[in-house]
N, C-alpha and C. Protein backbone atom coordinates (compact mmCIF):
# COMPACT_ATOMS: atom_id res chain seq x y z
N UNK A 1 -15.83 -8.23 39.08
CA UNK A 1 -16.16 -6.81 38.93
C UNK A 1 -15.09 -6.11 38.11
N UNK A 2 -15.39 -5.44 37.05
CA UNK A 2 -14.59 -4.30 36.22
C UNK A 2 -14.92 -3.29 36.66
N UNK A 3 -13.81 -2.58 37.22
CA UNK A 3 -13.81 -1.92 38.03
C UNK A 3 -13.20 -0.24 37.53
N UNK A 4 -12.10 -0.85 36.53
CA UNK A 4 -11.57 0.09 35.54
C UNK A 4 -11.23 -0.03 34.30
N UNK A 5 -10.99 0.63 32.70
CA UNK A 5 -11.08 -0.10 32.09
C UNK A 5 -9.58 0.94 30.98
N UNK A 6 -8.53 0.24 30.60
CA UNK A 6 -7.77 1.68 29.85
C UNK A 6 -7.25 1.05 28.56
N UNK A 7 -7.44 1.29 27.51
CA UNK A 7 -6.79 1.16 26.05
C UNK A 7 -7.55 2.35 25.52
N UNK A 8 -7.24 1.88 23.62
CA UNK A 8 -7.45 2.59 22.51
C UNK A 8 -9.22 2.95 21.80
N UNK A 9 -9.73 3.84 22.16
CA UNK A 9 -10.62 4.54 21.99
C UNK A 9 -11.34 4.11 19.96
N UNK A 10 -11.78 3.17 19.83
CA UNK A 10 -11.94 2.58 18.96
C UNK A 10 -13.30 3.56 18.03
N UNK A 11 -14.14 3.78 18.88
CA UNK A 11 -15.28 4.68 18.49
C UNK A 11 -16.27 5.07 19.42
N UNK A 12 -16.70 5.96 19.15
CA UNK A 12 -17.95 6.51 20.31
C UNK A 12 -18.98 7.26 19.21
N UNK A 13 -20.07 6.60 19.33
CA UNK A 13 -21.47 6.66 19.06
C UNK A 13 -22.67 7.36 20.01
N UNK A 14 -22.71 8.23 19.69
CA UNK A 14 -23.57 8.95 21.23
C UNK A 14 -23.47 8.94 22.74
N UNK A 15 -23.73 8.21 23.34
CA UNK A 15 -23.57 8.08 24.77
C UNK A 15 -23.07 6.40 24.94
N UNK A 16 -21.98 5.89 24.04
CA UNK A 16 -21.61 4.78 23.63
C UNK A 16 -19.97 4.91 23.43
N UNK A 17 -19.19 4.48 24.08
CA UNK A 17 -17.61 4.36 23.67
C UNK A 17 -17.28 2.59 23.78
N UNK A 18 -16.61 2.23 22.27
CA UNK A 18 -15.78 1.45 22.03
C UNK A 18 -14.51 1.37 22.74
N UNK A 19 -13.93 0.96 23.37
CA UNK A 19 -12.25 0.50 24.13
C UNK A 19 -11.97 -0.65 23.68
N UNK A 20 -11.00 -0.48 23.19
CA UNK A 20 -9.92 -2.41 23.01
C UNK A 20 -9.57 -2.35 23.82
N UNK A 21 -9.58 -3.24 24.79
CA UNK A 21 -8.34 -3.62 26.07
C UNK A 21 -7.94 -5.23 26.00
N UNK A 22 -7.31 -5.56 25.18
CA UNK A 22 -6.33 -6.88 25.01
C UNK A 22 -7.11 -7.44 23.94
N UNK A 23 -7.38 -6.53 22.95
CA UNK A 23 -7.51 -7.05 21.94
C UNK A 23 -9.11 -7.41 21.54
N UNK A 24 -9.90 -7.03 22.80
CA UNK A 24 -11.24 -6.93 23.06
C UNK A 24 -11.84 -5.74 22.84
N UNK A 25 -13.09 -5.04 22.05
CA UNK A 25 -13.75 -4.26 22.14
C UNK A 25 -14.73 -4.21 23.28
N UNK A 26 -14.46 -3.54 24.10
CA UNK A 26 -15.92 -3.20 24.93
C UNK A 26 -17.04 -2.21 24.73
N UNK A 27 -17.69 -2.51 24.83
CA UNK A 27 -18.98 -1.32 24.53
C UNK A 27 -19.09 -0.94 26.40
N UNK A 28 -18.88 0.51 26.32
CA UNK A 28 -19.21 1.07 27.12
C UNK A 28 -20.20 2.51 27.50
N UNK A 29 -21.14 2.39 28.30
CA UNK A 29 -22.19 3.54 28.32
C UNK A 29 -21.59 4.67 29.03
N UNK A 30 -21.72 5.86 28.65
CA UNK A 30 -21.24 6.96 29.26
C UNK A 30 -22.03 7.91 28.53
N UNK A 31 -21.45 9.20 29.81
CA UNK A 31 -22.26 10.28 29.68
C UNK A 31 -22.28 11.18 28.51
N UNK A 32 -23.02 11.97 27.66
CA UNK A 32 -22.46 12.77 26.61
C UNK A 32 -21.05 13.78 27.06
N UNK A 33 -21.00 14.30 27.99
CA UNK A 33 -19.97 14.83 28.33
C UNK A 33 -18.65 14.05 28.00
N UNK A 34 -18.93 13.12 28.81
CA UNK A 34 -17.50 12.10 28.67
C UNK A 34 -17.23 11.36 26.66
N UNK A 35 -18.32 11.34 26.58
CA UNK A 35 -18.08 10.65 25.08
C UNK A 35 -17.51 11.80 24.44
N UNK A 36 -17.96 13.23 24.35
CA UNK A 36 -17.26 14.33 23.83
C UNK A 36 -15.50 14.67 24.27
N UNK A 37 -15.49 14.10 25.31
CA UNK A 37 -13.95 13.94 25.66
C UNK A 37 -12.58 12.81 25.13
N UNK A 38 -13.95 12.19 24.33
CA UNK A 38 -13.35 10.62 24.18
C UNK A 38 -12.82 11.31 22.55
N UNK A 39 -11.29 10.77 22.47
CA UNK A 39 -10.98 10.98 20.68
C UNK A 39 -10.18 9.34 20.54
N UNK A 40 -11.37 8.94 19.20
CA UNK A 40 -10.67 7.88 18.44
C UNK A 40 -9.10 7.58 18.72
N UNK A 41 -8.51 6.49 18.35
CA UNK A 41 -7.15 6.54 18.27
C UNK A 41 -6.75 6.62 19.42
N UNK A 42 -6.76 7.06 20.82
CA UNK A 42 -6.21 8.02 21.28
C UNK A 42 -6.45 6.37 22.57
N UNK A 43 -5.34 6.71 23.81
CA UNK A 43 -5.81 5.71 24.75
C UNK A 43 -6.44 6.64 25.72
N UNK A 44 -7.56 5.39 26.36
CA UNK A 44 -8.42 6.28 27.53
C UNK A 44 -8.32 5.39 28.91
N UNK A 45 -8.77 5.99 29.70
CA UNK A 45 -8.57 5.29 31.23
C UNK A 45 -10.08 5.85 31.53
N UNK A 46 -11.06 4.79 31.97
CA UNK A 46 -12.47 4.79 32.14
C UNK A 46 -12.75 4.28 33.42
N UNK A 47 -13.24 4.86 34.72
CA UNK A 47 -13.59 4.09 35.99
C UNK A 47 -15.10 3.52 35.40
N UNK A 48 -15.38 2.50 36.02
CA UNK A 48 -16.41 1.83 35.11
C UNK A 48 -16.94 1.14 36.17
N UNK A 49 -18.78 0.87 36.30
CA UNK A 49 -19.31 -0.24 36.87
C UNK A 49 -19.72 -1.09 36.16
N UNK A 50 -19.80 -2.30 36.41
CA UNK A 50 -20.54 -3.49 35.52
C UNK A 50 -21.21 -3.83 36.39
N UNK A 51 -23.03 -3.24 35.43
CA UNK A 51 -24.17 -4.08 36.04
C UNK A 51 -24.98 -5.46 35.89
N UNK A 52 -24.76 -6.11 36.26
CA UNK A 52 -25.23 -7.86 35.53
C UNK A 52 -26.95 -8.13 35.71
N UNK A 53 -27.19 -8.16 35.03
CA UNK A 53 -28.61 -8.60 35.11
C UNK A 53 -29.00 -10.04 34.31
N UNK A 54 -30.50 -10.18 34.51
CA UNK A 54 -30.25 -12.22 34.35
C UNK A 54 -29.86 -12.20 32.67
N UNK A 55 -30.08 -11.62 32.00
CA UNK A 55 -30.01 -11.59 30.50
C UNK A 55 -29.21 -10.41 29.55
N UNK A 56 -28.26 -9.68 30.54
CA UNK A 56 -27.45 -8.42 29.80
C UNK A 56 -26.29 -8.28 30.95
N UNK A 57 -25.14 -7.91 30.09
CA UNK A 57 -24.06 -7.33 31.02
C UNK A 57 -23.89 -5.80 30.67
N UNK A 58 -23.87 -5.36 31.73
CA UNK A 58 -23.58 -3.86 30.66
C UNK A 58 -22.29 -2.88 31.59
N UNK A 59 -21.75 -2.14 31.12
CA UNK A 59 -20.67 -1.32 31.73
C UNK A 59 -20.71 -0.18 31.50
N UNK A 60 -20.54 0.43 32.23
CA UNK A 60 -21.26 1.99 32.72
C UNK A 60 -19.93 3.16 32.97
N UNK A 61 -19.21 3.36 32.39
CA UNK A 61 -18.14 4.60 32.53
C UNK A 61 -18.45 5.75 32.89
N UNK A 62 -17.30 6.49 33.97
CA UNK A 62 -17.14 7.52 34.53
C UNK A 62 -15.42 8.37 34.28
N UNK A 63 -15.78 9.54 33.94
CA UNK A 63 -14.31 10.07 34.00
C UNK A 63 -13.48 10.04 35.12
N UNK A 64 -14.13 10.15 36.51
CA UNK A 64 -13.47 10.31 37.74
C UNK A 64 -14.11 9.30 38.70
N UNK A 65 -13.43 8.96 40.04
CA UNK A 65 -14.07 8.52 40.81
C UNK A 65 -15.28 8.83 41.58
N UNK A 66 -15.21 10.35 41.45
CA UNK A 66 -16.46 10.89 42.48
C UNK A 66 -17.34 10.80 41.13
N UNK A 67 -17.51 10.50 40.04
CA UNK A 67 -18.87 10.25 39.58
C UNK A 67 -19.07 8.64 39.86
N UNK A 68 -18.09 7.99 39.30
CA UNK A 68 -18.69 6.54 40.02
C UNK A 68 -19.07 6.43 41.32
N UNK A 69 -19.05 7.20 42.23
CA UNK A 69 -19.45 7.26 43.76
C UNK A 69 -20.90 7.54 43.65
N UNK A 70 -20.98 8.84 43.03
CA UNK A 70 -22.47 9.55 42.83
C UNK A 70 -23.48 8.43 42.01
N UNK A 71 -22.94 7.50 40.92
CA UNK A 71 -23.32 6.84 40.39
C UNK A 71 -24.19 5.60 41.06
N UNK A 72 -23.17 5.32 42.10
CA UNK A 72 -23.76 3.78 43.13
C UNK A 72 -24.21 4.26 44.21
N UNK A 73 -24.18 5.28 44.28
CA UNK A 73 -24.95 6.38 45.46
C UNK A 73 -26.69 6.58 45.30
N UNK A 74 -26.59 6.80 43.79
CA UNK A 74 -27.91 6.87 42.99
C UNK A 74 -28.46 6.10 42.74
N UNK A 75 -27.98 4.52 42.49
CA UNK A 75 -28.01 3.27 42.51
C UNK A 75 -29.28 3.02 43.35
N UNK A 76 -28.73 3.33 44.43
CA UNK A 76 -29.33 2.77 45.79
C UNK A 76 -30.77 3.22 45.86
N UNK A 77 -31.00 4.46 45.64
CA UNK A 77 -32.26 5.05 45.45
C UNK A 77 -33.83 4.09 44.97
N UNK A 78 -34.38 4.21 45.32
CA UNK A 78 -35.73 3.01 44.96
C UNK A 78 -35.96 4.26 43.57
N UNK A 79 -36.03 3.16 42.91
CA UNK A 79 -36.89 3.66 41.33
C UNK A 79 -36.15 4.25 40.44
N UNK A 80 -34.34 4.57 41.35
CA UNK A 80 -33.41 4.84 40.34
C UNK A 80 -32.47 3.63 39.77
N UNK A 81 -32.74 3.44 38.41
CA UNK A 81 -31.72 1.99 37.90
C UNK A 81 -30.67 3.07 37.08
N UNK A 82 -29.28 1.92 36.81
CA UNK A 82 -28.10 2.97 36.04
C UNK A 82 -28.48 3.63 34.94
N UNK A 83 -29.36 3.62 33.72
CA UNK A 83 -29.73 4.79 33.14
C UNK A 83 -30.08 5.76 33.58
N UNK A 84 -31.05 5.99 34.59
CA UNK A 84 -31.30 7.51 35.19
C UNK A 84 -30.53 7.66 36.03
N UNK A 85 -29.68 6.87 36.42
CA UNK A 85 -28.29 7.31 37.63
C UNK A 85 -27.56 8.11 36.20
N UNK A 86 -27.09 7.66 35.20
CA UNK A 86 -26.33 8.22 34.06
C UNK A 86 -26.94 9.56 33.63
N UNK A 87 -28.28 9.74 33.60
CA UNK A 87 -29.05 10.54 32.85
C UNK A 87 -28.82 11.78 34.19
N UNK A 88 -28.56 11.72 35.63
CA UNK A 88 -28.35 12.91 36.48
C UNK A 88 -27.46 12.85 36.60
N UNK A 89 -26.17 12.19 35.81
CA UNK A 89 -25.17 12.87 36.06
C UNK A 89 -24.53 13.98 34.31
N UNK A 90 -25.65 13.16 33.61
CA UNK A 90 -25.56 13.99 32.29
C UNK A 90 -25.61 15.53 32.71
N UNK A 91 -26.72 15.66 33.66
CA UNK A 91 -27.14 16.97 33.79
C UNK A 91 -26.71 17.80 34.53
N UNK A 92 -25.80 16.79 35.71
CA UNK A 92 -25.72 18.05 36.69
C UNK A 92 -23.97 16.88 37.51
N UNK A 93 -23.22 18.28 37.62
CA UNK A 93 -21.69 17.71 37.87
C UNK A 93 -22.07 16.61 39.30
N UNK A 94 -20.91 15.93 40.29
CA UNK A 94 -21.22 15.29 41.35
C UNK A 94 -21.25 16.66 42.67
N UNK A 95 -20.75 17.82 42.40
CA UNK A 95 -20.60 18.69 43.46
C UNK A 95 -22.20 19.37 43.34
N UNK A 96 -22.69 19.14 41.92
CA UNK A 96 -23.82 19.84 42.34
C UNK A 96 -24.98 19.00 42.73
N UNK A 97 -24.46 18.28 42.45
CA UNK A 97 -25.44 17.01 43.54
C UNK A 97 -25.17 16.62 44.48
N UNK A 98 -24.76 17.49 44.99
CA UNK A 98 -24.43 17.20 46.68
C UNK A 98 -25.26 18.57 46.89
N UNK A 99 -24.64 19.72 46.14
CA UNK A 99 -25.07 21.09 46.74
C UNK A 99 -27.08 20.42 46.79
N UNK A 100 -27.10 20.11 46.02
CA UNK A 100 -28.78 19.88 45.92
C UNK A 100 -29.04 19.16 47.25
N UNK A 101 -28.56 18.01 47.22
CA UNK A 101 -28.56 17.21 48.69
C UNK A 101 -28.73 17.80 49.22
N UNK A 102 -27.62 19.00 49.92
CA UNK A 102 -27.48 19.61 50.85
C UNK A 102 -28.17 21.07 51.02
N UNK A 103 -28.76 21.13 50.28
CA UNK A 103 -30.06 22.66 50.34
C UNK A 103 -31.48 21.77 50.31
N UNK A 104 -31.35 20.34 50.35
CA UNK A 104 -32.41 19.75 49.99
C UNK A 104 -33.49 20.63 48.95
N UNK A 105 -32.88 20.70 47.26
CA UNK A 105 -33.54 20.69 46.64
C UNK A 105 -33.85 19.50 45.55
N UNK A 106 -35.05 19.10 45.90
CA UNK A 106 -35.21 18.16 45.06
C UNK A 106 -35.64 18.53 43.70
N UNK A 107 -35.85 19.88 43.10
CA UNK A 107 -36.45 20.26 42.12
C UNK A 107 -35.38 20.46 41.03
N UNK A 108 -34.41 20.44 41.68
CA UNK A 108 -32.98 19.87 40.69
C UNK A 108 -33.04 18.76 40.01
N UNK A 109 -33.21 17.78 40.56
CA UNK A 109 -33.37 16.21 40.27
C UNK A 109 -34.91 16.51 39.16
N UNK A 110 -35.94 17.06 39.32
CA UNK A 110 -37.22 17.08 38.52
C UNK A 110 -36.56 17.20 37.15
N UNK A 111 -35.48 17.85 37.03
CA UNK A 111 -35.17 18.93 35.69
C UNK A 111 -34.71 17.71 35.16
N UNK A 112 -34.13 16.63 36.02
CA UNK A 112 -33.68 15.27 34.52
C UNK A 112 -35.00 14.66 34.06
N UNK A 113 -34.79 14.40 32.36
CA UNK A 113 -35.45 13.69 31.78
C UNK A 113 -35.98 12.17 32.61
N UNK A 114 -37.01 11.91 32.89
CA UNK A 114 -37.25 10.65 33.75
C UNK A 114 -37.41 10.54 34.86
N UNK A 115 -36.56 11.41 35.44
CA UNK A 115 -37.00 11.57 36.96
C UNK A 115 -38.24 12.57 37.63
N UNK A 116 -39.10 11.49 37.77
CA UNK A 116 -40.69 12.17 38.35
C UNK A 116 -40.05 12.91 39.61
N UNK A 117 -41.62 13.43 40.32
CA UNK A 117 -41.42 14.83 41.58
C UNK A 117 -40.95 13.90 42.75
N UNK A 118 -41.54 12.46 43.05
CA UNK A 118 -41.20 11.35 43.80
C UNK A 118 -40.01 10.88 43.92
N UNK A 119 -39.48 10.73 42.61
CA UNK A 119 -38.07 9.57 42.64
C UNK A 119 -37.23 10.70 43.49
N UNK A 120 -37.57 12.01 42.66
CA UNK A 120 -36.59 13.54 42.93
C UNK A 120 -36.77 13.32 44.58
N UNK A 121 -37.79 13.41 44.99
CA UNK A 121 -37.69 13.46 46.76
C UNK A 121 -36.91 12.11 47.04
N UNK A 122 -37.05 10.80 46.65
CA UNK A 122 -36.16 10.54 47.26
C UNK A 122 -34.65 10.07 47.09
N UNK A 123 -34.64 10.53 46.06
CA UNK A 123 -32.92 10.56 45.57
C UNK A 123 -32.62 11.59 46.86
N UNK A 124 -33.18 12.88 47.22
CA UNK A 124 -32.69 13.72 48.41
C UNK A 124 -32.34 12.82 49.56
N UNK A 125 -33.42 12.57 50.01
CA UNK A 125 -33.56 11.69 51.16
C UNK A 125 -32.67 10.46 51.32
N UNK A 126 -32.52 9.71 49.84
CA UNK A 126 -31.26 8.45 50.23
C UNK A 126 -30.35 9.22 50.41
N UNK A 127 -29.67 10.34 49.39
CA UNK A 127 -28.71 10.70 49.55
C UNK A 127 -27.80 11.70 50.96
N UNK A 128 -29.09 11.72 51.57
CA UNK A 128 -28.70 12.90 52.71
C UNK A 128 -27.97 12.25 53.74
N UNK A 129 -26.62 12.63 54.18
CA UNK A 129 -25.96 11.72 55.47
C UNK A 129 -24.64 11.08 54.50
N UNK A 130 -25.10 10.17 53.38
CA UNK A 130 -24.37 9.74 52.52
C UNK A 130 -23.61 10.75 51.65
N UNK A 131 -23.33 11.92 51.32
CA UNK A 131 -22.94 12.83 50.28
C UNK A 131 -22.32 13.81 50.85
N UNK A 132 -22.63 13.78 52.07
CA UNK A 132 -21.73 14.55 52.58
C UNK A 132 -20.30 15.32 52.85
N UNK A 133 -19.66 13.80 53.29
CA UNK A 133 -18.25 13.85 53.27
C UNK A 133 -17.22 13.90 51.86
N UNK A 134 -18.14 13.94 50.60
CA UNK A 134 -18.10 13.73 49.24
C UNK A 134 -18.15 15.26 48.85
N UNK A 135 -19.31 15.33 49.80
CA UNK A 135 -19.07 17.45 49.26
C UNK A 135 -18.48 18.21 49.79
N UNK A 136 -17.89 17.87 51.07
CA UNK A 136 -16.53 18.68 51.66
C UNK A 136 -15.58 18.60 51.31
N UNK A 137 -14.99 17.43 50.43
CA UNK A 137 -14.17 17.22 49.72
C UNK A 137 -13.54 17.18 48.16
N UNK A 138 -15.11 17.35 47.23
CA UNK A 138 -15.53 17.56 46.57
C UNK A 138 -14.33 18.81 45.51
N UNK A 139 -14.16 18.30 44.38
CA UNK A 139 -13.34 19.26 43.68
C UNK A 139 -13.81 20.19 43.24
N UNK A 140 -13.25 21.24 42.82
CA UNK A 140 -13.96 22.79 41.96
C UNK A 140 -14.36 21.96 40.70
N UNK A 141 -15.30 22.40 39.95
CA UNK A 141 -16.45 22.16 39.28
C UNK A 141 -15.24 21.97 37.31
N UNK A 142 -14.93 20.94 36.48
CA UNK A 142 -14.11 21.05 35.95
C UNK A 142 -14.69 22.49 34.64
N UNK A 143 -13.64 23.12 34.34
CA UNK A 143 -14.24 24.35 33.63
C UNK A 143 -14.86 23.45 32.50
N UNK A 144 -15.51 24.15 31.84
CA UNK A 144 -16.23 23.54 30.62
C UNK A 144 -15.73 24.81 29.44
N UNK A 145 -15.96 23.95 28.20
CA UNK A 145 -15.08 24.39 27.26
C UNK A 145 -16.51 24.54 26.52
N UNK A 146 -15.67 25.50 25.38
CA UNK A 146 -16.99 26.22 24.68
C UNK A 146 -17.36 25.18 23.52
N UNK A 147 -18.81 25.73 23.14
CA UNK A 147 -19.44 25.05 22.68
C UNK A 147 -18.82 24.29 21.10
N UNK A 148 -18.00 25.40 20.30
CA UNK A 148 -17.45 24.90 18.89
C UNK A 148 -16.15 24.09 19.60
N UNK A 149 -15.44 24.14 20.44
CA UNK A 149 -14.61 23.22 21.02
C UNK A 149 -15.40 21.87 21.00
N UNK A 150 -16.04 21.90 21.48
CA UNK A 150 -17.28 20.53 22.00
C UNK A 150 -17.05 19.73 20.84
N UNK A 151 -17.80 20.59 19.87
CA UNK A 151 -18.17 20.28 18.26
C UNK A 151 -17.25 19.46 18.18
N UNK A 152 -16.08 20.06 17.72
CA UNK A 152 -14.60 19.49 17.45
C UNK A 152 -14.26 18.72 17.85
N UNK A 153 -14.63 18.44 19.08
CA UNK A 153 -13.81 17.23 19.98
C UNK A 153 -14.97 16.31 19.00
N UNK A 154 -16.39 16.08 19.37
CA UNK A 154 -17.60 15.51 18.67
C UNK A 154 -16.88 14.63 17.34
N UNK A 155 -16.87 15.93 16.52
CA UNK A 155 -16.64 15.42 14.74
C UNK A 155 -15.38 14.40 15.03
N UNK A 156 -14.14 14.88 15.57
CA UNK A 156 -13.30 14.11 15.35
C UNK A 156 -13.22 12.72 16.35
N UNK A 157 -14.08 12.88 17.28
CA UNK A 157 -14.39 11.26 17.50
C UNK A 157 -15.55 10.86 16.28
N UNK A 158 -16.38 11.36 15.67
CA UNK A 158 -16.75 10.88 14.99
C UNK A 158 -15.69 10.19 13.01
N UNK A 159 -14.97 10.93 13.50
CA UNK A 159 -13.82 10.22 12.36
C UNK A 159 -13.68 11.48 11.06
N UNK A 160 -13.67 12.44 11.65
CA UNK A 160 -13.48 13.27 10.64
C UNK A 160 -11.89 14.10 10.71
N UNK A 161 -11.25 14.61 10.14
CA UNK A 161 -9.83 14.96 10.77
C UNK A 161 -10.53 16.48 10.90
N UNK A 162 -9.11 16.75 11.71
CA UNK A 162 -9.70 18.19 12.96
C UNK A 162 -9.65 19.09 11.32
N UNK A 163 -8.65 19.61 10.31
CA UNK A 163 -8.90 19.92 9.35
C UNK A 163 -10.41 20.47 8.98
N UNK A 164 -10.93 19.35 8.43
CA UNK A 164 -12.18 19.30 8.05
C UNK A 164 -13.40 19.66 9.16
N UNK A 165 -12.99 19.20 9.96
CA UNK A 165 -14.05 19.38 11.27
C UNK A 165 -13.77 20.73 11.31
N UNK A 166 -12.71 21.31 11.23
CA UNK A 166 -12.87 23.33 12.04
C UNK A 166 -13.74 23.90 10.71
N UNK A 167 -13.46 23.00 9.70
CA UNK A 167 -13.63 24.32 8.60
C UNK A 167 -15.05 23.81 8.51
N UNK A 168 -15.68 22.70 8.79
CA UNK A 168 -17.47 23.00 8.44
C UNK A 168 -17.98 23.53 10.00
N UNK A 169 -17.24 23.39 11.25
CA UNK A 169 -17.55 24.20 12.06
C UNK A 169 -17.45 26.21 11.75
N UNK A 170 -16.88 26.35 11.42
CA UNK A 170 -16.39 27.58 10.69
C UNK A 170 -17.33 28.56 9.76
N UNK A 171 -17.95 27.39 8.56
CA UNK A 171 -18.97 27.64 7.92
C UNK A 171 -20.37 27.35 8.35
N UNK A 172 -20.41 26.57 9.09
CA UNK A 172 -21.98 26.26 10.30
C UNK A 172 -22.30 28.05 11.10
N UNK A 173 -21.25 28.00 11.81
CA UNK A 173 -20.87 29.45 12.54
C UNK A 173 -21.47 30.30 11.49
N UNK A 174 -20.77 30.59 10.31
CA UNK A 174 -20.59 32.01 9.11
C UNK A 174 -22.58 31.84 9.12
N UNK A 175 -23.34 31.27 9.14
CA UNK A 175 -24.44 31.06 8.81
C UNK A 175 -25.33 31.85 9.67
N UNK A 176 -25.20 31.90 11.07
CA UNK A 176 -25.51 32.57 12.19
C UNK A 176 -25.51 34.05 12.12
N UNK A 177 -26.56 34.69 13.11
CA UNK A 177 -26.46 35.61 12.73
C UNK A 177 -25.18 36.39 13.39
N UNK A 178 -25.23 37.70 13.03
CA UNK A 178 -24.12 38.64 13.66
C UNK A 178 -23.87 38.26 15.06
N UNK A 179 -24.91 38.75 15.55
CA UNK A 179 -24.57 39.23 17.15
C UNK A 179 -24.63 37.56 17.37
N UNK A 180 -24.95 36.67 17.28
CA UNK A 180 -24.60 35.71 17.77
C UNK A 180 -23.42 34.77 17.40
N UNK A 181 -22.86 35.51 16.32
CA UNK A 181 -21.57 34.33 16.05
C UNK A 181 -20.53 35.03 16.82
N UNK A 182 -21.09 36.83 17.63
CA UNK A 182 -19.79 37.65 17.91
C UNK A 182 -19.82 37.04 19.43
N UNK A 183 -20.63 36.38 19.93
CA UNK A 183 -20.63 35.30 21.13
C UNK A 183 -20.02 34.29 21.37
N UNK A 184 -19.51 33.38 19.97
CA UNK A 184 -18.71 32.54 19.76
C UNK A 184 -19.63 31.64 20.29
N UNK A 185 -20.97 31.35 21.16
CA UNK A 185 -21.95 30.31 21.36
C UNK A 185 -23.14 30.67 20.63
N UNK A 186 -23.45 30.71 19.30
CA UNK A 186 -24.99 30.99 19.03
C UNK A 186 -25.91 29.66 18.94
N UNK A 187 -25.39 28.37 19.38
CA UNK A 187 -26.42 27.24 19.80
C UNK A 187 -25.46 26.44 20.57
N UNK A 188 -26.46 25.59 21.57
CA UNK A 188 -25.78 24.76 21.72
C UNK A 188 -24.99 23.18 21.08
N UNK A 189 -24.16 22.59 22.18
CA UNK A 189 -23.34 21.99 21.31
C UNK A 189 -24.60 20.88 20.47
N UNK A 190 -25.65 20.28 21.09
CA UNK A 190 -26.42 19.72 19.81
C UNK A 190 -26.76 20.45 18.82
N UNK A 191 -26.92 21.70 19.03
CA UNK A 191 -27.40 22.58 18.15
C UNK A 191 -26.55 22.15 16.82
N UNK A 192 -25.29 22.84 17.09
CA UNK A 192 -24.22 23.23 16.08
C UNK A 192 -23.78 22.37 15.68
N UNK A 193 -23.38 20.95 16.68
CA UNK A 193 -23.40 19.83 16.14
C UNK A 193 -24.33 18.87 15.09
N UNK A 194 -25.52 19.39 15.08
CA UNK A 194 -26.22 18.86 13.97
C UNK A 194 -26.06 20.35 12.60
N UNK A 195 -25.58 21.20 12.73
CA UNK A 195 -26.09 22.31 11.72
C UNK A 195 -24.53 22.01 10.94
N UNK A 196 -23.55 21.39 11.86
CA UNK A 196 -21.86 21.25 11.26
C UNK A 196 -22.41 19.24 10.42
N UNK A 197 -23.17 18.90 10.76
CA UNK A 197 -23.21 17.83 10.03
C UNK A 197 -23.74 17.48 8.83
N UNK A 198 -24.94 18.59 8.76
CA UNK A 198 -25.60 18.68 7.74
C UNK A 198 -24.77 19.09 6.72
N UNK A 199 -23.78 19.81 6.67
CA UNK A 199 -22.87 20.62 6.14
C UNK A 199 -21.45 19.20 5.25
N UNK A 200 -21.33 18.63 6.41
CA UNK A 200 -20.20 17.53 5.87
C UNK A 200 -20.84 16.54 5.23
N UNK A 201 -22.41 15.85 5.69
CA UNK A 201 -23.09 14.74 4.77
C UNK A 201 -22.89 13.41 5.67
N UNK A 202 -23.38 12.56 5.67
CA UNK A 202 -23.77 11.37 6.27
C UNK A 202 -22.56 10.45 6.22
N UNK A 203 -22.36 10.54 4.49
CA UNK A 203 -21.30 9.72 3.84
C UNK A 203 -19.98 10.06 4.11
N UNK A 204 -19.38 11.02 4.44
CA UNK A 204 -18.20 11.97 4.10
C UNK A 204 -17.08 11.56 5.32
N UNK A 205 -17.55 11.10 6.11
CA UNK A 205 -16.62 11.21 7.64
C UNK A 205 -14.98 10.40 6.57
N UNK A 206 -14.06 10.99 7.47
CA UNK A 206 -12.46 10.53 6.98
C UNK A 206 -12.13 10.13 7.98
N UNK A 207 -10.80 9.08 7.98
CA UNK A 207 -10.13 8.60 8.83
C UNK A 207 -9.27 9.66 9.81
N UNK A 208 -9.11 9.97 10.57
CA UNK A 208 -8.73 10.79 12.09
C UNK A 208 -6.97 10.75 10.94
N UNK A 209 -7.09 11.85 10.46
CA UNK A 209 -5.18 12.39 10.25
C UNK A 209 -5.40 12.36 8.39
N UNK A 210 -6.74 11.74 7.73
CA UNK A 210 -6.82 11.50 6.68
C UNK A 210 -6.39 13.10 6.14
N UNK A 211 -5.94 13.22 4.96
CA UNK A 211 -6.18 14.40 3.77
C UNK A 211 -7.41 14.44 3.07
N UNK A 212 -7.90 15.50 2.48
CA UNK A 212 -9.24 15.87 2.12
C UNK A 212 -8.87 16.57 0.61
């Protein structure tokens, strides 16, 4: 069992991070949140499950322990496998999946992509008894950072230097209207993240510290 996983942040591709750890690339699945946290170059420390099945290995990253908890928690659920365990934690932190647990709303769980009105009832139901002692203990909710932050973190795991990344974030923004660029959020981060790419070109990405 890999249990944890920590080196140099090689690349991250959507809900996909690269790690060398001894000289090995791992492909690891994680949440968009966490891949937006992830910068090239840089070393990372990943709590991680590895699920084995008869014909794939795959490894499943978490920033903290209480999502790998929520993760094999969700596991357990009939009809939930680790993509839609990944896909509710895309959507919703581990404290608020407890709060759901614990108001028994299952109409929380409806709102992820994939998860029918059924699975939603009983993701409640496995989880009730089990999540408990997880939500009394449970940390304050980590702040979330604004949306052209996001971007930024985004581009420059995508290999662009922060340079270049602020200034087509900058001009993506100038495009928007008034009252919404005086918000500093006028889309979200896919939003702006595709309107800042169109802007740099397919071809263009630079090496992380490159000159332009």
């Amino acid at each position: 069992m890999i249990s944890s996983v920590r080196g140099t942040v090689l690349g991250v591709a959507g809900t996909t991070a690269v790690i060398e750890v001894g000289g090995l690339g791992l492909s690891i699945n994680v949440t968009p949140q966490h891949a937006l946290s992830l910068r090239i170059g840089t070393e990372a420390t990943v709590r991680t499950a590895l699920i084995v099945r008869e014909d794939d290995l795959s490894l499943f990253g978490f920033q903290d322990a209480d999502e790998l908890m929520v993760f094999d928690l969700l596991r357990g659920t009939t009809g939930v496998g680790p993509k839609s365990a990944m896909g509710v934690l895309a959507a919703m932190t581990p404290s608020q999946i407890s709060a759901a647990v614990a108001s028994d709303d299952d109409a929380a769980f409806r709102k992820v992509s994939g998860i029918g009105p059924k699975t939603a009832k009983l993701i409640v139901v496995s989880l009730t008894g089990k999540i408990q002692a997880f939500a009394s203990s449970a940390p304050a909710p980590r702040a979330a950072t604004t949306v052209t932050e996001s971007v930024l973190v985004a581009l420059v795991g995508l290999g662009w230097s922060e340079r270049v990344a602020a200034q087509a974030v900058d001009e993506a923004l100038a495009e928007a209207s008034a009252d919404q660029a005086a918000a500093d959020q006028p889309h979200t981060v896919q939003q702006l993240l595709r309107l800042t790419l169109s802007r740099l070109g397919p071809q263009s990405a630079d090496p992380v510290g490159s000159s332009r």
